[in-house]
C-alpha atoms as a PDB file:
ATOM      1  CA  UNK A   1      71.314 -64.825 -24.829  1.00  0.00           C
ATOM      2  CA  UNK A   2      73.750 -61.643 -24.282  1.00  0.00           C
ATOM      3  CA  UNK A   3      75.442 -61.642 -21.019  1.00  0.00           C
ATOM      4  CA  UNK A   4      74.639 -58.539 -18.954  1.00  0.00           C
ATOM      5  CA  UNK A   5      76.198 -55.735 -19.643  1.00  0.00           C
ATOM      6  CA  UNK A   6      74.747 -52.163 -17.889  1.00  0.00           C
ATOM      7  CA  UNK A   7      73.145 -51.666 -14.805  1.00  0.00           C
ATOM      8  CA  UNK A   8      71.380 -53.354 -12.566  1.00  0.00           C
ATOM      9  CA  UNK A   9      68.050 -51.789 -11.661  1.00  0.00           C
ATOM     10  CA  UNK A  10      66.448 -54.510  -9.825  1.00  0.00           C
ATOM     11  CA  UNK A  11      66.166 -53.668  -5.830  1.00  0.00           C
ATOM     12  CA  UNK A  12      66.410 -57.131  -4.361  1.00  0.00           C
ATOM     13  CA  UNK A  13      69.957 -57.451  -6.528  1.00  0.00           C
ATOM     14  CA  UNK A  14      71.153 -54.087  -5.740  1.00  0.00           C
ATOM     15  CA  UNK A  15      70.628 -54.430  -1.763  1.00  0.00           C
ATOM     16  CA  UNK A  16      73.120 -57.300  -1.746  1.00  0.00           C
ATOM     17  CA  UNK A  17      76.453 -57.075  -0.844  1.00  0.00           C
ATOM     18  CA  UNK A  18      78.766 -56.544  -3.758  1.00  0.00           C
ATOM     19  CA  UNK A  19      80.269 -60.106  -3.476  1.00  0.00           C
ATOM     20  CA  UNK A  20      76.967 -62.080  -3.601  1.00  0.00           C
ATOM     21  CA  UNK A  21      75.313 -59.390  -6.447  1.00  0.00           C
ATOM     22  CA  UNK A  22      78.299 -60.231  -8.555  1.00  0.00           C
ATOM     23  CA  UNK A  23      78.511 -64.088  -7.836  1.00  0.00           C
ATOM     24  CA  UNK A  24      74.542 -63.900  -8.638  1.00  0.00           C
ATOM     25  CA  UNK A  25      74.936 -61.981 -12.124  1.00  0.00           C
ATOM     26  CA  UNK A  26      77.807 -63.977 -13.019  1.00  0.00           C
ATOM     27  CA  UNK A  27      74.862 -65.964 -13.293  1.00  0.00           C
ATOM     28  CA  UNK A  28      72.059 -64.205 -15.027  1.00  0.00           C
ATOM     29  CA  UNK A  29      71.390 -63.505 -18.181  1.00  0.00           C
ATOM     30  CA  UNK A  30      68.991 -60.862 -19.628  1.00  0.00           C
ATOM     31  CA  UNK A  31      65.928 -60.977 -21.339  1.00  0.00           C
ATOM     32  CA  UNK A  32      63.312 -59.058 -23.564  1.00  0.00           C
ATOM     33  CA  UNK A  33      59.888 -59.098 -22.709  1.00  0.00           C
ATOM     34  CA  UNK A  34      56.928 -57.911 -24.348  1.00  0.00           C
ATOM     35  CA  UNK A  35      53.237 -57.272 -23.824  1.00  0.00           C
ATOM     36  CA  UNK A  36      51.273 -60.225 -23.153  1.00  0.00           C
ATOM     37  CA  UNK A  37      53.772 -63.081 -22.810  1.00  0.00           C
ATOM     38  CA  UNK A  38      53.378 -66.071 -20.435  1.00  0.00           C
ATOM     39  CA  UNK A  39      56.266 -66.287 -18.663  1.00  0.00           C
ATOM     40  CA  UNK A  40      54.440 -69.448 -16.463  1.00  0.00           C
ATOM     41  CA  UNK A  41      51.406 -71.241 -16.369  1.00  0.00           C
ATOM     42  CA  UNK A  42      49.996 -72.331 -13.095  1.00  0.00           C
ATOM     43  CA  UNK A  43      51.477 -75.435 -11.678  1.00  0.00           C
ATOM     44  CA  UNK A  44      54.352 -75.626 -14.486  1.00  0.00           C
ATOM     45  CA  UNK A  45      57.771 -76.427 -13.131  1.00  0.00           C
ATOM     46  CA  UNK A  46      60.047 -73.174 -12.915  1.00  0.00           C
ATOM     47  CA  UNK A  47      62.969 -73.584 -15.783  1.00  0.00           C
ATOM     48  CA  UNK A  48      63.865 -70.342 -14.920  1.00  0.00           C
ATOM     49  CA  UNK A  49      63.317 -67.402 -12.171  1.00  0.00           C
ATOM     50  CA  UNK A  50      63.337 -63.991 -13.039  1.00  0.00           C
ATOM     51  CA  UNK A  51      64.518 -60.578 -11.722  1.00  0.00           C
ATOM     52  CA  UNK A  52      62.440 -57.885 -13.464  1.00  0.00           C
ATOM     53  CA  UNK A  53      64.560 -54.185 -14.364  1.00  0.00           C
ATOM     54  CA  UNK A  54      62.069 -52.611 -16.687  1.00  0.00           C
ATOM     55  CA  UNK A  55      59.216 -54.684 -17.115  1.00  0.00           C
ATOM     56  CA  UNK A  56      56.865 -56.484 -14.409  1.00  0.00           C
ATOM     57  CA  UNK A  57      54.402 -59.207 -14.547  1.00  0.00           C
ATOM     58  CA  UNK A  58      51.051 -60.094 -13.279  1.00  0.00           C
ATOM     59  CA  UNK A  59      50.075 -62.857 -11.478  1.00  0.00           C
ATOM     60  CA  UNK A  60      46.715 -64.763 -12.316  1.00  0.00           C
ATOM     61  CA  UNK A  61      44.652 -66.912 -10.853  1.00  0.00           C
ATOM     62  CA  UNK A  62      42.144 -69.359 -12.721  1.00  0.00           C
ATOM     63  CA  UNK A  63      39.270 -70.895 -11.400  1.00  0.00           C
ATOM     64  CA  UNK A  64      37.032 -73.123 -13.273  1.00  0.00           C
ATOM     65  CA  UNK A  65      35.653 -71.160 -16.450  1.00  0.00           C
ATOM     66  CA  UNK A  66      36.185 -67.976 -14.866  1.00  0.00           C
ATOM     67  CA  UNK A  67      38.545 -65.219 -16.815  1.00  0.00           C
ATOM     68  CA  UNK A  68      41.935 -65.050 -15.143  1.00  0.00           C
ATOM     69  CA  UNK A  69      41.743 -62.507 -11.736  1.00  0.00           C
ATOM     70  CA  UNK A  70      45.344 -60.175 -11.162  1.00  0.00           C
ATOM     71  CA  UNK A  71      46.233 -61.345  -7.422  1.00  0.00           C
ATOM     72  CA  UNK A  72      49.654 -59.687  -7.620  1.00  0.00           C
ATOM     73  CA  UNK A  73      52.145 -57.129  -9.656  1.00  0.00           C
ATOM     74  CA  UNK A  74      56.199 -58.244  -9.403  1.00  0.00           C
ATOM     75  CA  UNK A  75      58.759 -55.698 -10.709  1.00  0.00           C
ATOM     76  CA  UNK A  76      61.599 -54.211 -10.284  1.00  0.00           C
ATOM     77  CA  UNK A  77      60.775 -54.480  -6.747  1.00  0.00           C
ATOM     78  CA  UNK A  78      61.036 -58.043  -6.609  1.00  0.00           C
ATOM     79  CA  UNK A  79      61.157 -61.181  -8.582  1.00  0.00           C
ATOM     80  CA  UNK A  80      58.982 -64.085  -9.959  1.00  0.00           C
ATOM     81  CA  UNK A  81      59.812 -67.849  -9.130  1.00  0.00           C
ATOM     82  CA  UNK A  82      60.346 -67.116  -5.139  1.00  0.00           C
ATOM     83  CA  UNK A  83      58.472 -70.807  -4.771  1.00  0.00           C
ATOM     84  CA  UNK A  84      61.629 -72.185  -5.201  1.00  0.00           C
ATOM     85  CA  UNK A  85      63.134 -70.152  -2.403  1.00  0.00           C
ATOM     86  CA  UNK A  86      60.673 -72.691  -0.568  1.00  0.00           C
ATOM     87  CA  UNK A  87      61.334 -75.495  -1.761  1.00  0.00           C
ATOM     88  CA  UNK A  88      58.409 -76.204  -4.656  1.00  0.00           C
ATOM     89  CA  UNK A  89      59.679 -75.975  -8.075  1.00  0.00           C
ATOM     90  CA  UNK A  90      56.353 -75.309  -9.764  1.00  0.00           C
ATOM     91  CA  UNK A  91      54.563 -71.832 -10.107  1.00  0.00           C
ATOM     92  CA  UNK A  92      51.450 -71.766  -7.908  1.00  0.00           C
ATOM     93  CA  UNK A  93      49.545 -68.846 -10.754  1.00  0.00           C
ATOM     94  CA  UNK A  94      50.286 -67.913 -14.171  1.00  0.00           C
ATOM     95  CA  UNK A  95      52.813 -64.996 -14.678  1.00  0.00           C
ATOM     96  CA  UNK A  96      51.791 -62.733 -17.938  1.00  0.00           C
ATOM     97  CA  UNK A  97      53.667 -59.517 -19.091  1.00  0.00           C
ATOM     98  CA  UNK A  98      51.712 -56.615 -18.427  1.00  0.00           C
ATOM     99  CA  UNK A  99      55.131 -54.184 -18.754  1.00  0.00           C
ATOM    100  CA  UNK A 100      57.169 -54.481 -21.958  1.00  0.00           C
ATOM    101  CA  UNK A 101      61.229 -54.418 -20.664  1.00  0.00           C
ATOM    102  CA  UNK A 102      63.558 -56.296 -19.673  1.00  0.00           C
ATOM    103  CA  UNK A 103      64.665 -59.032 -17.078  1.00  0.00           C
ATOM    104  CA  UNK A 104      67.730 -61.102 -15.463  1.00  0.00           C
ATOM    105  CA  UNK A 105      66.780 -64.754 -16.039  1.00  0.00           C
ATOM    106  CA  UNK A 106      68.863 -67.304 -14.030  1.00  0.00           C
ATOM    107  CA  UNK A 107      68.316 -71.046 -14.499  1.00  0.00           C
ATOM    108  CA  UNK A 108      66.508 -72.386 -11.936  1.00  0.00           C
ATOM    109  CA  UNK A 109      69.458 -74.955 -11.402  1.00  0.00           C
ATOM    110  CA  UNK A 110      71.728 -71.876 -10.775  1.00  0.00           C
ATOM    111  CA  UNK A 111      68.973 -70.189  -8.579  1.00  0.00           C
ATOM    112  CA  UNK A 112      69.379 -73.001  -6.000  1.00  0.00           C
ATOM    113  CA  UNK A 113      73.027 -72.985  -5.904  1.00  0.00           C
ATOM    114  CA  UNK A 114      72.761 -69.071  -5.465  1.00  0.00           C
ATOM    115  CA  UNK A 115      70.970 -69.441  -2.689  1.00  0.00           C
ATOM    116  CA  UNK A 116      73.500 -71.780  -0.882  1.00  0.00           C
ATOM    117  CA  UNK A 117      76.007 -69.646  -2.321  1.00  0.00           C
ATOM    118  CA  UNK A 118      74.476 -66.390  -0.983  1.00  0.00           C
ATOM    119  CA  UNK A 119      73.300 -66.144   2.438  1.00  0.00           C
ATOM    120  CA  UNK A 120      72.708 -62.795   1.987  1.00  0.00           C
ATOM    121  CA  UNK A 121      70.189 -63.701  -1.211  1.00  0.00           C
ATOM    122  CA  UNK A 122      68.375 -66.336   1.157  1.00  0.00           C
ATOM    123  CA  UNK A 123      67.630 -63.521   4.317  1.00  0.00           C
ATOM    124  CA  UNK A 124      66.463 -60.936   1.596  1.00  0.00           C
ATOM    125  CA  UNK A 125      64.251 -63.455  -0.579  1.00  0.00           C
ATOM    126  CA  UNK A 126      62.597 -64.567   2.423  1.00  0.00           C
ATOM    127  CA  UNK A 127      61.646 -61.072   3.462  1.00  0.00           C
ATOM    128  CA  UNK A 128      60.308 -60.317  -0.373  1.00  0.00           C
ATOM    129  CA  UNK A 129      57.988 -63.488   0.670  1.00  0.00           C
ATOM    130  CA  UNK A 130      56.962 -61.743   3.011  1.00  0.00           C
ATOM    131  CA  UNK A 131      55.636 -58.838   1.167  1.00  0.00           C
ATOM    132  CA  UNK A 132      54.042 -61.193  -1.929  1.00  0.00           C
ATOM    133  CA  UNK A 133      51.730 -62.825   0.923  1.00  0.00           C
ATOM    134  CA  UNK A 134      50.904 -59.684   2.075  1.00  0.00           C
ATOM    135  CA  UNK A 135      50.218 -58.350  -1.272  1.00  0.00           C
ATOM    136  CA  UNK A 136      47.895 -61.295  -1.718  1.00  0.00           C
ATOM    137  CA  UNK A 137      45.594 -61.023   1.058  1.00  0.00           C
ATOM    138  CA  UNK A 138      45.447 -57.286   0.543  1.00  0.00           C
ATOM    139  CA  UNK A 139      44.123 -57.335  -2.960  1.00  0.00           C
ATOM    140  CA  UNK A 140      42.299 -60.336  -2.214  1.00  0.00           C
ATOM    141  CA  UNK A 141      40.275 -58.179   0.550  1.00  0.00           C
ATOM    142  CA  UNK A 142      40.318 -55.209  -1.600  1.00  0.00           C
ATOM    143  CA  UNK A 143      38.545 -57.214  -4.502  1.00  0.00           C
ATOM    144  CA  UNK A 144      36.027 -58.088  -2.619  1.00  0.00           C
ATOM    145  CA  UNK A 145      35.473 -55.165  -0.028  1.00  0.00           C
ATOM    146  CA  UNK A 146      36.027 -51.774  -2.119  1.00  0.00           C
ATOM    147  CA  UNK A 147      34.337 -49.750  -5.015  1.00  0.00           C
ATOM    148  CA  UNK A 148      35.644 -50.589  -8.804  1.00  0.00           C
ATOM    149  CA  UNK A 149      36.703 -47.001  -8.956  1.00  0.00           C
ATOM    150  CA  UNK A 150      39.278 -47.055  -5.979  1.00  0.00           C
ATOM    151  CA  UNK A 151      40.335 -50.602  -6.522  1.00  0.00           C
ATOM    152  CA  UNK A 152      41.083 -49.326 -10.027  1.00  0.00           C
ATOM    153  CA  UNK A 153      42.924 -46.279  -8.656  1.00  0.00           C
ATOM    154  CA  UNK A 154      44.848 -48.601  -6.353  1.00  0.00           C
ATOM    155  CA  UNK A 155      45.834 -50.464  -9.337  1.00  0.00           C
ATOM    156  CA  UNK A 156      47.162 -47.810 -11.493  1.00  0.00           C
ATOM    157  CA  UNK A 157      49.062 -46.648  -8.600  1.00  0.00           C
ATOM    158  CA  UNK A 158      50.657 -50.180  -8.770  1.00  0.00           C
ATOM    159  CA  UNK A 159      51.259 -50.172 -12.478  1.00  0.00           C
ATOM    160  CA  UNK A 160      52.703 -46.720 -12.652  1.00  0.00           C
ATOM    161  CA  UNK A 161      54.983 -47.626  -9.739  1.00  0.00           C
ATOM    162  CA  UNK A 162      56.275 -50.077 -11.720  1.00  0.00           C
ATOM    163  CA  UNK A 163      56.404 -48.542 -15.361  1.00  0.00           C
ATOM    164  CA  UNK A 164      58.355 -45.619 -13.896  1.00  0.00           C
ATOM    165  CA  UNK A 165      56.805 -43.264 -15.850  1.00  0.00           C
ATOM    166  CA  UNK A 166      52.929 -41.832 -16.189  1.00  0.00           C
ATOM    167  CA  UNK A 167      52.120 -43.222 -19.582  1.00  0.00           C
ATOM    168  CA  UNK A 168      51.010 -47.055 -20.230  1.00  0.00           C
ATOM    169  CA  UNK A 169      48.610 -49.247 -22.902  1.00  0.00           C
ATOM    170  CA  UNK A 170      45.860 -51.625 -21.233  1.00  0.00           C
ATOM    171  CA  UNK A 171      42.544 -52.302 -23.183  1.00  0.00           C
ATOM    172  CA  UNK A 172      39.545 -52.476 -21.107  1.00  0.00           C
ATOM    173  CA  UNK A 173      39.094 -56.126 -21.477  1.00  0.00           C
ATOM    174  CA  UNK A 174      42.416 -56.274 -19.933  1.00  0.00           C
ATOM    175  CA  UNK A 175      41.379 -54.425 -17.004  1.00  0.00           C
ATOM    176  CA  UNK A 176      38.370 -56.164 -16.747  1.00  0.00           C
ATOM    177  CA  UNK A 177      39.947 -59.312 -15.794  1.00  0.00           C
ATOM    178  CA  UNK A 178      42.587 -57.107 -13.650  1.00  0.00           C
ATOM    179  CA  UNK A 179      39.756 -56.261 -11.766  1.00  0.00           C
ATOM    180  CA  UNK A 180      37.147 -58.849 -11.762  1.00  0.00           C
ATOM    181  CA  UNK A 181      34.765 -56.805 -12.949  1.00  0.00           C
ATOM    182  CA  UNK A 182      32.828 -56.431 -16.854  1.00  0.00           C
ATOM    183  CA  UNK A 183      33.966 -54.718 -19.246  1.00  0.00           C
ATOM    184  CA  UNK A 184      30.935 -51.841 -19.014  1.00  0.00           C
ATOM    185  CA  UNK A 185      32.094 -51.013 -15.175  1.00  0.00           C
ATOM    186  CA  UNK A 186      35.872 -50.334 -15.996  1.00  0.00           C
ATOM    187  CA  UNK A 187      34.612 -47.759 -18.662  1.00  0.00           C
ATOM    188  CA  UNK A 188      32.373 -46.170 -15.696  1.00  0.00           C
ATOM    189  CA  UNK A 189      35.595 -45.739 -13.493  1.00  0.00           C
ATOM    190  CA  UNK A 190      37.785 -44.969 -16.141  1.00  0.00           C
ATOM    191  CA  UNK A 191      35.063 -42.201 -17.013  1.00  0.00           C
ATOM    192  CA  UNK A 192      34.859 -40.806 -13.224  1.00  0.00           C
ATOM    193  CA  UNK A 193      38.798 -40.432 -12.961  1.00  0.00           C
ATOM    194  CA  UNK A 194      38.988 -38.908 -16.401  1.00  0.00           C
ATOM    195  CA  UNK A 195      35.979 -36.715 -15.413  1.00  0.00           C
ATOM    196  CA  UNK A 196      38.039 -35.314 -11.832  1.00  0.00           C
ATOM    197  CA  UNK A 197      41.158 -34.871 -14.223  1.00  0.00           C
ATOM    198  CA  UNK A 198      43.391 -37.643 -12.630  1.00  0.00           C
ATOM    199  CA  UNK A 199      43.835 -39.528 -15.821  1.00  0.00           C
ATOM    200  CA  UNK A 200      43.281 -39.735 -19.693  1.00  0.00           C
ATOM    201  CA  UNK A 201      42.197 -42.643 -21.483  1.00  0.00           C
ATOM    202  CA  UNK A 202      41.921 -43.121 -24.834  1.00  0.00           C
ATOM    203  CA  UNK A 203      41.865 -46.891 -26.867  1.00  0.00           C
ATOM    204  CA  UNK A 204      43.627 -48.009 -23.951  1.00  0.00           C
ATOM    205  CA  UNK A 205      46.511 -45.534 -23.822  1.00  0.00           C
ATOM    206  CA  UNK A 206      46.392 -44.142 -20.351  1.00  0.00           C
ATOM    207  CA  UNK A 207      48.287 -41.035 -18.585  1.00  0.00           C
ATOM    208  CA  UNK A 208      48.187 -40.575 -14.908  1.00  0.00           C
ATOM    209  CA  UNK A 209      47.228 -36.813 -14.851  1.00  0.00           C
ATOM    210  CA  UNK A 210      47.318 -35.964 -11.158  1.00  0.00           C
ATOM    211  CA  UNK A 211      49.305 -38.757  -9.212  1.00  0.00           C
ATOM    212  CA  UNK A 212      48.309 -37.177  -5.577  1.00  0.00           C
ATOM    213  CA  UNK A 213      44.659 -37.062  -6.518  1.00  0.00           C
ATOM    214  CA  UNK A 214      44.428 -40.875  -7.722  1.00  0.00           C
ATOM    215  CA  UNK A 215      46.261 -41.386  -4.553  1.00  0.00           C
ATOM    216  CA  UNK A 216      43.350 -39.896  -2.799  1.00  0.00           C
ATOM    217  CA  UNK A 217      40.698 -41.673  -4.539  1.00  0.00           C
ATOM    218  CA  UNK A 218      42.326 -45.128  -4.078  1.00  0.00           C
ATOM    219  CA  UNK A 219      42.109 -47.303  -1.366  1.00  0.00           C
ATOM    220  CA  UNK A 220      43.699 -47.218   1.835  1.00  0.00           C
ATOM    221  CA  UNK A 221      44.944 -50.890   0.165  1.00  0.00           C
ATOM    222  CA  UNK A 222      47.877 -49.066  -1.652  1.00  0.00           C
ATOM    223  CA  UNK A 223      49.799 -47.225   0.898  1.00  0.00           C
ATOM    224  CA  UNK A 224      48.743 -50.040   3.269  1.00  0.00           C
ATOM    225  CA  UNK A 225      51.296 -52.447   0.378  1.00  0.00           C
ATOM    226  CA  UNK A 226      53.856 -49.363   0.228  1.00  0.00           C
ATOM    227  CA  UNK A 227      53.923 -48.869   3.986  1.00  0.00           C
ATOM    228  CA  UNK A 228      54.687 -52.772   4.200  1.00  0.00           C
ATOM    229  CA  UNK A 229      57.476 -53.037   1.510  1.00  0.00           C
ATOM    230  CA  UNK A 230      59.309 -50.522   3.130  1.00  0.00           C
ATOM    231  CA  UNK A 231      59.021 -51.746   6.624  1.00  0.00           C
ATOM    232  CA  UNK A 232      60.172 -55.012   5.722  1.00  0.00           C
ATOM    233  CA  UNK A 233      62.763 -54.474   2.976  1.00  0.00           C
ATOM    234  CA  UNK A 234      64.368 -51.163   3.973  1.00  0.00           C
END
């Protein structure tokens, strides 16, 4: 795999102090990813971790027979394989690309060493735990408390945040198991937003039309996840 060569655009890396962020990518290597790869099964030990630049992940959960349920989005904003930060070296849900892009992989061998390396690194991955566990409980609530049509607003919020840009591909099975819901119900909210003008869909290519009016028709969830980022990484 090519060494890195341009620029960073992962947060966590680029809020560490020069010395650590280049001791860390001396380290890394990037990646291609693509639409529907499994970057981890559940309960399989980390080879790698990753930091996400331009494409994020979702993580699943599986229960019994039951299609796979979204718990949480990692992107740029973060990274995926922050188990190891606590000491467990196997994923606790599956990881599947949702965002085709790019990501710095580091062996999880050279991950551990980083982080005794890198105080700096330790601090700041402990405070991105903090916002994946708050993620969690906050779409695990929000699946179960609020209307398919915000909860879907809430998550395109979350996708576009993380696609930097207003256009993206997701079929409505895909959704479906996003959301937890059938098939039949993510066509009903896709058809209300498209009706109020604050999206387009079309054989699963979306565009966020009106960003402040899905905003509106979301969840308090969303900003309730922004809101906490911010406080705790900024």
């Amino acid at each position: 795999m090519p060494r890195l060569n341009k620029k960073v655009t992962n947060e966590l890396i680029d809020s560490l102090p020069a010395h650590e962020r280049e001791k860390l990518l001396s380290r890394c290597t990037q990646v291609d990813w693509k639409f529907g790869d499994i970057i981890c099964e559940a309960n399989q030990v980390y080879q790698h971790v990753y930091f996400p630049l331009g494409g994020f992940v979702s993580l699943l959960t599986l229960i019994d027979d039951h299609p796979a349920l979204e718990m949480g989005l990692v992107g740029n904003e973060g990274m995926l394989g922050v188990n190891l930060v606590l000491g467990a070296n196997k994923a606790s849900m599956q990881s599947i690309v949702q965002g085709t892009g790019s990501a710095l992989a580091i062996s999880a061998e050279d991950f551990r060493q980083s982080l005794l390396d890198c105080p700096s690194l330790s601090t700041l991955l402990l405070r991105y735990i903090n916002v994946l566990l708050k993620q969690l409980t906050v779409v695990g609530a929000c699946l179960h408390f609020h209307s398919i049509e915000s909860r879907m607003s809430r998550w395109l919020l979350m996708t576009q945040d993380r696609t930097h840009g207003d256009r993206f591909y997701l079929t409505h099975a895909f959704l479906a198991n996003m959301l937890g819901v059938r098939r039949s119900s993510v066509s009903l909210a896709a058809e209300a937003l498209q009706k109020n003008h604050l999206i387009s869909y079309s054989r699963g290519n979306i565009k966020v039309q009106d960003r402040q009016g899905l905003r509106a028709a979301s969840c308090q969830c969303y900003q309730t996840m922004t809101d906490f980022y911010q406080q705790v990484m900024d």
